[in-house]
C-alpha atoms as a PDB file:
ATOM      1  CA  UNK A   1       0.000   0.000   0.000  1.00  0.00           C
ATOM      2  CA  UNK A   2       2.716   2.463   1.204  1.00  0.00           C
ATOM      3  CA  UNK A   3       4.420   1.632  -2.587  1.00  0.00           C
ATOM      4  CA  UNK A   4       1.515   2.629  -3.939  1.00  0.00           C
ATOM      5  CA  UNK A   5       1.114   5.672  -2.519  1.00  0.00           C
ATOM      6  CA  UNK A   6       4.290   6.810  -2.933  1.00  0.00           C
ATOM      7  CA  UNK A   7       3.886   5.642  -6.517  1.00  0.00           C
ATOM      8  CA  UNK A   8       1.096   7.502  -6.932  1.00  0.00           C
ATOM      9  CA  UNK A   9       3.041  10.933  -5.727  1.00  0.00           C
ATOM     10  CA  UNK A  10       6.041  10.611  -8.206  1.00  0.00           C
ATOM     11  CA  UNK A  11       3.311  10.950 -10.998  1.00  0.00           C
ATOM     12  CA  UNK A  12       1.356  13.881  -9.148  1.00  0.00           C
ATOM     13  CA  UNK A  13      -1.814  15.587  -8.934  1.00  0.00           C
ATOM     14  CA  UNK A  14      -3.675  14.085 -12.015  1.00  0.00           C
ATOM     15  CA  UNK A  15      -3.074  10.221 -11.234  1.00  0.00           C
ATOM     16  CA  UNK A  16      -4.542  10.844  -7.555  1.00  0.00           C
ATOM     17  CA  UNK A  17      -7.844  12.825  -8.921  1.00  0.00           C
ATOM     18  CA  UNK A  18      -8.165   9.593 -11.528  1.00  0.00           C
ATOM     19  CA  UNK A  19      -8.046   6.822  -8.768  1.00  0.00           C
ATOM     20  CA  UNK A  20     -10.555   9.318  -6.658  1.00  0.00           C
ATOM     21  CA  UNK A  21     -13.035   9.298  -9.394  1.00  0.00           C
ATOM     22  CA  UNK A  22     -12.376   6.112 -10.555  1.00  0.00           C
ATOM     23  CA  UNK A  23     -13.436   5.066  -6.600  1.00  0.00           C
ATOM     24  CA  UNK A  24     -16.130   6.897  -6.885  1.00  0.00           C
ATOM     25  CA  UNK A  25     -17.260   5.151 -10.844  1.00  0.00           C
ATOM     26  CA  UNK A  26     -16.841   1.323  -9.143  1.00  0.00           C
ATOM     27  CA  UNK A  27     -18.211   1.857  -5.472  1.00  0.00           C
ATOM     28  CA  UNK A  28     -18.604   5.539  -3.581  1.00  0.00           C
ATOM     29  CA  UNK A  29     -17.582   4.668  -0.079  1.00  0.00           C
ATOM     30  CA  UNK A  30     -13.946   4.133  -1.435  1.00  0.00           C
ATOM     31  CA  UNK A  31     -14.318   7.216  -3.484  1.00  0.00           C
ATOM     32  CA  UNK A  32     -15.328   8.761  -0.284  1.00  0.00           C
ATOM     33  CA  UNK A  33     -12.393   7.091   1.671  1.00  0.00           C
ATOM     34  CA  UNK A  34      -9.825   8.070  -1.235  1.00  0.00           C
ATOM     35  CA  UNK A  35     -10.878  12.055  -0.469  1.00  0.00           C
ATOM     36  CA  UNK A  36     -10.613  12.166   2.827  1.00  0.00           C
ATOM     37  CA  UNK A  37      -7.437  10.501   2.321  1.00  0.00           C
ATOM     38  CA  UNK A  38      -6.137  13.118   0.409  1.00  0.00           C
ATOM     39  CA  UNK A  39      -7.698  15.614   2.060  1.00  0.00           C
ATOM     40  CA  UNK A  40      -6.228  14.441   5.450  1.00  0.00           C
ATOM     41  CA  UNK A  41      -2.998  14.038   3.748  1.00  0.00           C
ATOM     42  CA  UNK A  42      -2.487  17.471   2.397  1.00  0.00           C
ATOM     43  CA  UNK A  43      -2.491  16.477  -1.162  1.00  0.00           C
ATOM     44  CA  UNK A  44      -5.480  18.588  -2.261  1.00  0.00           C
ATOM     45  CA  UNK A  45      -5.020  21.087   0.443  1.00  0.00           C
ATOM     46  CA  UNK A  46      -2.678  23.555  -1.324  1.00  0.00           C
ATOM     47  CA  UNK A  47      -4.161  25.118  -4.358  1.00  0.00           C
ATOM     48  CA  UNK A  48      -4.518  23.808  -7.866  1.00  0.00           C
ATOM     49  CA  UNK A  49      -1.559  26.825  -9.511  1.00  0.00           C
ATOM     50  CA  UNK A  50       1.249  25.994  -6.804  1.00  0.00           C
ATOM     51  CA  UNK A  51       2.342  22.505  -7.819  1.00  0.00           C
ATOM     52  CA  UNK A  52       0.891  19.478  -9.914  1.00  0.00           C
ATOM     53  CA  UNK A  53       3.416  16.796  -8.219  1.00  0.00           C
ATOM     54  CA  UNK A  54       3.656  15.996  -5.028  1.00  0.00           C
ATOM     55  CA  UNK A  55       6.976  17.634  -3.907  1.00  0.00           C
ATOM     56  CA  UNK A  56       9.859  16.374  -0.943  1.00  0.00           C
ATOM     57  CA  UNK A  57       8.392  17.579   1.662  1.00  0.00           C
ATOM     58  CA  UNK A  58       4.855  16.307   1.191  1.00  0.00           C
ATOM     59  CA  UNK A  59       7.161  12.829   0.657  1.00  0.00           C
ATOM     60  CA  UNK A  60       8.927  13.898   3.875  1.00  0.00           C
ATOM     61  CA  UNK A  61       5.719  14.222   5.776  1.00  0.00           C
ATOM     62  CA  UNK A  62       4.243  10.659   4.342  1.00  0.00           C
ATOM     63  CA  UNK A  63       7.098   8.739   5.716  1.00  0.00           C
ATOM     64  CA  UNK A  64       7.406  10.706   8.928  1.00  0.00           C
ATOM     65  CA  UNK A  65       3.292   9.628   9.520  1.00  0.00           C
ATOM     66  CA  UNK A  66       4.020   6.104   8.224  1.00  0.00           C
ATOM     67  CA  UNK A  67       6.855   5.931  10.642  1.00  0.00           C
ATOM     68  CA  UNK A  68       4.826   7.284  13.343  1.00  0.00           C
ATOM     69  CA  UNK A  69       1.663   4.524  12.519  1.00  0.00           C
ATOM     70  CA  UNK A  70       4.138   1.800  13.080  1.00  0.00           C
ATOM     71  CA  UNK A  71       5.979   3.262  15.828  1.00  0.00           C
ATOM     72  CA  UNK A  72       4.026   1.787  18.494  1.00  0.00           C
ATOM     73  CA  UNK A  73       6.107   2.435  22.283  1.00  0.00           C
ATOM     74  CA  UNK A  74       8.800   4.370  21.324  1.00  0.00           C
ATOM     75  CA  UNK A  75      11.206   1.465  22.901  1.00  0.00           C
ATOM     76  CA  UNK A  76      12.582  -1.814  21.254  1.00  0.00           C
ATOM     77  CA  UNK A  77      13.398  -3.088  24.625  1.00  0.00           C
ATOM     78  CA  UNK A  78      17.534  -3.094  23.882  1.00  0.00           C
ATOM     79  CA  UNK A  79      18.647   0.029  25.760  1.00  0.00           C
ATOM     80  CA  UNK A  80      21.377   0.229  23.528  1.00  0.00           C
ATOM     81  CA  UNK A  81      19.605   0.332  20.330  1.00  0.00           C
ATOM     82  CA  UNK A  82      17.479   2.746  21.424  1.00  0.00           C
ATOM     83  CA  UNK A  83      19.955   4.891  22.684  1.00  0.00           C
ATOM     84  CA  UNK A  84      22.482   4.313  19.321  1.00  0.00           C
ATOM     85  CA  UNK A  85      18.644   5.550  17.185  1.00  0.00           C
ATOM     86  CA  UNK A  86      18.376   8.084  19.384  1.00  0.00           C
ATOM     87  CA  UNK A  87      21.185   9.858  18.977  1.00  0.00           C
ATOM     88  CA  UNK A  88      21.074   9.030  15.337  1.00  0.00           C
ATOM     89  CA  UNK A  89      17.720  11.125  15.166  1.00  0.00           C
ATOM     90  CA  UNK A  90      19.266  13.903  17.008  1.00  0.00           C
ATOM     91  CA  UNK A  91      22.427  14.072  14.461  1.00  0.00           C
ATOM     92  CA  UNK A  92      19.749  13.723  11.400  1.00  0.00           C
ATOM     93  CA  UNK A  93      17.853  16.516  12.573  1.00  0.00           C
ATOM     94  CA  UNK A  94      20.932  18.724  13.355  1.00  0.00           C
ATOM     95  CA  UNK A  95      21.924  17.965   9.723  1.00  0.00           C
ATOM     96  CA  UNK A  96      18.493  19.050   8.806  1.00  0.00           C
ATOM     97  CA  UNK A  97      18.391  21.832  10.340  1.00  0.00           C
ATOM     98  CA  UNK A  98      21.903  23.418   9.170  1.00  0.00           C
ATOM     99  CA  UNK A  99      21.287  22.032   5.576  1.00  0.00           C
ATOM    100  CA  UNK A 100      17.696  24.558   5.345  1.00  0.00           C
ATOM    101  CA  UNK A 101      20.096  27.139   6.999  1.00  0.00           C
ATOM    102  CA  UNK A 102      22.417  26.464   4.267  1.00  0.00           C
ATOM    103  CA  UNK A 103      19.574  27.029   1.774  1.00  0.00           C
ATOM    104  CA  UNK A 104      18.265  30.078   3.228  1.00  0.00           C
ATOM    105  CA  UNK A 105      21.428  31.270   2.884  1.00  0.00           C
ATOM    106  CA  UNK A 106      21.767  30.297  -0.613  1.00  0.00           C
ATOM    107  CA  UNK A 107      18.960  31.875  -1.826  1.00  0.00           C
ATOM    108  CA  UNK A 108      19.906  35.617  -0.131  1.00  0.00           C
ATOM    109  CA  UNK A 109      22.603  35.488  -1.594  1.00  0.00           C
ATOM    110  CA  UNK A 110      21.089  34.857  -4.952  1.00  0.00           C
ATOM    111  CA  UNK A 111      18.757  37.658  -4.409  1.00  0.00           C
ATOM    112  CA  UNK A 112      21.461  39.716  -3.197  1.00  0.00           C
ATOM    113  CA  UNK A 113      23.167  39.199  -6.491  1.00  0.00           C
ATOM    114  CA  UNK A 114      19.890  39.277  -8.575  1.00  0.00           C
ATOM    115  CA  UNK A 115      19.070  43.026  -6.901  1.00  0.00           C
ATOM    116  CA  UNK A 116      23.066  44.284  -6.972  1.00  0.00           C
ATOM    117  CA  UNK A 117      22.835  43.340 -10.697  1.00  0.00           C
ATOM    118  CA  UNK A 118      19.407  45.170 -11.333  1.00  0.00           C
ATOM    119  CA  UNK A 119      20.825  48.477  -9.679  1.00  0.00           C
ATOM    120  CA  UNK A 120      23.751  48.243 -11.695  1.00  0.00           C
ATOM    121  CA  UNK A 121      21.939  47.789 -14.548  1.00  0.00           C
ATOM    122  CA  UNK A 122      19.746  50.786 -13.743  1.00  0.00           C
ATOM    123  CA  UNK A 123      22.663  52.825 -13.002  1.00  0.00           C
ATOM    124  CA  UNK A 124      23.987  51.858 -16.554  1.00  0.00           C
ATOM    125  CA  UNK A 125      20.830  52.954 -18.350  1.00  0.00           C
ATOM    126  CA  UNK A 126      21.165  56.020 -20.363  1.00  0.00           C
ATOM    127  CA  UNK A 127      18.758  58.051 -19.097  1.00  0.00           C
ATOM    128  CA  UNK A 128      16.091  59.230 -21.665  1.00  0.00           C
ATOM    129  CA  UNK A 129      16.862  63.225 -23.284  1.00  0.00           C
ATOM    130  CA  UNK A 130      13.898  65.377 -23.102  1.00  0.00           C
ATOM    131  CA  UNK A 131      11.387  62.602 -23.344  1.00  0.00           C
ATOM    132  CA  UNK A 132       8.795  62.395 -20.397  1.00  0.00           C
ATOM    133  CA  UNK A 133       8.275  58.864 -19.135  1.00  0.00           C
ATOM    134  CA  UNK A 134       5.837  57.321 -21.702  1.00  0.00           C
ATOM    135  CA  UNK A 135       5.983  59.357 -23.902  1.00  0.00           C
ATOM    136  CA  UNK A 136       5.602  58.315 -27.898  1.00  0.00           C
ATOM    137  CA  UNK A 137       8.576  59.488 -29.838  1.00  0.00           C
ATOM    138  CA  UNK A 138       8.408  60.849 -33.064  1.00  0.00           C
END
């Protein structure tokens, strides 16, 4: 099932709204059942102009809740393990963490560039001689 799903949100958007109605065609409790899915899941929940697919973090969040369904005490009962996953969480998250920090800082400085080379590109411009702004030229 969790293939399928995951399946299903490599080709995006359109092969999700086809199973829906195609639920909804054989018997319409699983058509029901299929929306709320993706309703409860987010996949519908942003907009149709943002994005068709479904994108890494909406992949992110599936695995986290699948993880979470089958994570049923928190302990495997071998202190060790648990302590060795643990601390592998911990360095995964801190890895996280600096890696969106790394792309936040990526992206300023692309916009930092992008602006710098729009003001020196408006500096550059030869200003217009006697025209007013709009104004057809003859």
């Amino acid at each position: 099932m969790h293939d399928m799903v995951l399946k299903l949100d490599d080709i995006g958007r359109p092969a999700w709204l086809a199973l829906m109605v195609m639920s909804f065609i054989v018997f319409w409790p699983l058509g029901l059942a299929v929306l709320a899915f993706l309703l409860w899941s987010g996949r519908m929940g942003r907009g149709w102009g943002r994005s068709w697919g479904c994108s890494a973090r909406d992949r992110d969040r599936w695995k986290q809740r699948a993880a979470a369904a089958w994570d049923y005490g928190g302990s495997s009962g071998n202190r060790a393990f648990d302590e060795y996953r643990d601390e592998t969480l911990r360095r995964l998250e801190d890895e996280q963490r600096e890696f969106r920090s790394f792309l936040e800082r990526l992206r300023l400085a692309k916009d930092r560039a992008e602006f710098d080379q729009f003001m020196t590109d408006r500096k550059n411009r030869p200003a217009d001689s006697g025209n007013a702004a709009g104004a057809p030229q003859a």
